[in-house]
Protein backbone atom coordinates (compact mmCIF):
# COMPACT_ATOMS: atom_id res chain seq x y z
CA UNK A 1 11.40 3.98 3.57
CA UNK A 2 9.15 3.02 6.63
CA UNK A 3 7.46 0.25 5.81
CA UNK A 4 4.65 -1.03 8.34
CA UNK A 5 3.75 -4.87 7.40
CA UNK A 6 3.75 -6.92 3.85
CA UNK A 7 1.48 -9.69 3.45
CA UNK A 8 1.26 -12.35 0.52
CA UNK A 9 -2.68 -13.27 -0.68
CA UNK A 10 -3.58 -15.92 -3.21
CA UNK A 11 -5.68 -14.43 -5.62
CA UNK A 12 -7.51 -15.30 -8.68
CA UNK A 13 -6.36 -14.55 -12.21
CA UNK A 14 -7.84 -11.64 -14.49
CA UNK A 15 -10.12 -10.67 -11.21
CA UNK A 16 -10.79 -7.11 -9.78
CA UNK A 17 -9.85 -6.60 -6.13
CA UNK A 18 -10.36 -3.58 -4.02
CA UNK A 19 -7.28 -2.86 -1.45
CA UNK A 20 -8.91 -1.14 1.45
CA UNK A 21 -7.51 0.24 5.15
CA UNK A 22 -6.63 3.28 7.41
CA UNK A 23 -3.81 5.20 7.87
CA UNK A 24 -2.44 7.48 10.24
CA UNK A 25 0.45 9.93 9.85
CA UNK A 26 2.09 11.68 11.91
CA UNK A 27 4.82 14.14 10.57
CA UNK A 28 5.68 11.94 7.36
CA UNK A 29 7.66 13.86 5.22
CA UNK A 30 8.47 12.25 1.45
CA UNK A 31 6.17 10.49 -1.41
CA UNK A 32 3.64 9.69 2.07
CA UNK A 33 2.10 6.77 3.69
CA UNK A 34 0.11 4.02 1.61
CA UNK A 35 -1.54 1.30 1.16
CA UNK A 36 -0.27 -1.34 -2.15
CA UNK A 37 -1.04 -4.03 -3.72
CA UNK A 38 1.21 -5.84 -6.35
CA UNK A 39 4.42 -4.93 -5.03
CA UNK A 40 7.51 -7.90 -5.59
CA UNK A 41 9.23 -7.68 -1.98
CA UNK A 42 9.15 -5.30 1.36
CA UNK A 43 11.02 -2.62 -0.90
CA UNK A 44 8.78 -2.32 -3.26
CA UNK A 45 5.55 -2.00 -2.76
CA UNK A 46 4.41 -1.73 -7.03
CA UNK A 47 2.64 0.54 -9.29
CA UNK A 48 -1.02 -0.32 -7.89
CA UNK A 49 -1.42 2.46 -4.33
CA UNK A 50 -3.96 4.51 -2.52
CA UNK A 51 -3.22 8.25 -2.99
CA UNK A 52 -0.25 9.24 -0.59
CA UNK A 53 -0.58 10.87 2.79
CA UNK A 54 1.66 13.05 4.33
CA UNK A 55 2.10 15.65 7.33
CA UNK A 56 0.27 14.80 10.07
CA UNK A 57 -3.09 13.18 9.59
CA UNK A 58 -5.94 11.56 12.11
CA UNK A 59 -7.24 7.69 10.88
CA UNK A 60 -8.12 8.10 7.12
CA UNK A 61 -9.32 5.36 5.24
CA UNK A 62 -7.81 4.45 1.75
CA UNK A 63 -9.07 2.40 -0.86
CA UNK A 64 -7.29 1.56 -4.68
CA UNK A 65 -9.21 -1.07 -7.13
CA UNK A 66 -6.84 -3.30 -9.39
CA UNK A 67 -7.08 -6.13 -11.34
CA UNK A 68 -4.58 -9.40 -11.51
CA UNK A 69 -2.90 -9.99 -14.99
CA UNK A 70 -3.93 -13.51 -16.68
CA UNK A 71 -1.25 -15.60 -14.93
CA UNK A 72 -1.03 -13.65 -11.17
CA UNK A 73 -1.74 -16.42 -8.34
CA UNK A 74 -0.29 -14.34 -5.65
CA UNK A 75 -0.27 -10.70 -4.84
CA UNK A 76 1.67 -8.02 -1.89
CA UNK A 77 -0.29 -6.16 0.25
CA UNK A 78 2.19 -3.20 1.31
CA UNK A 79 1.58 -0.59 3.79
CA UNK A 80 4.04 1.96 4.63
CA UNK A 81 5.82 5.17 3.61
CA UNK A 82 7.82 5.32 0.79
CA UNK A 83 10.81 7.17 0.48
CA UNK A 84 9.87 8.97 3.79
CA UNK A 85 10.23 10.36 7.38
CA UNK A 86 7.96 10.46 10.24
CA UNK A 87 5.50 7.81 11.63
CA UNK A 88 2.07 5.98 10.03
CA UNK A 89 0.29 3.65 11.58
């Protein structure tokens, strides 16, 4: 797993959020490169992702809507490559 930078957000409870960036790949190889929201630690960046990129790709931008369960006051922003080789940026 490559993983590129997790980041811990307050949110609101039982509220819609958009996660929303650009990746680049270059020669990733695996499930792809992307962007997550919901995950529990640096290895596991949840259920809630952008589609997956792989191969090599120029700066694509990735978006994936969610919503926070009834008691969620924080939430993971992942982005990286899971299970993968190669670079993303």
């Amino acid at each position: 797993m490559l993983v590129i930078e997790v980041q811990w957000l307050a949110v609101r409870p039982a509220t819609r959020y958009e996660v929303r960036g650009w990746i680049r790949t270059e020669e990733i190889a695996g499930e792809g490169a992307v962007l997550a929201a919901g995950g529990t630690s640096h290895l596991d960046p949840g259920a809630e992702r952008t589609p997956p990129l792989a191969g090599t790709s120029g700066w694509t931008e990735v978006r994936h809507a969610f919503t926070t369960d009834a008691d969620q006051r924080t939430v993971a922003i992942w982005a990286g490559a899971v299970r993968s080789t190669g670079t993303a940026w």
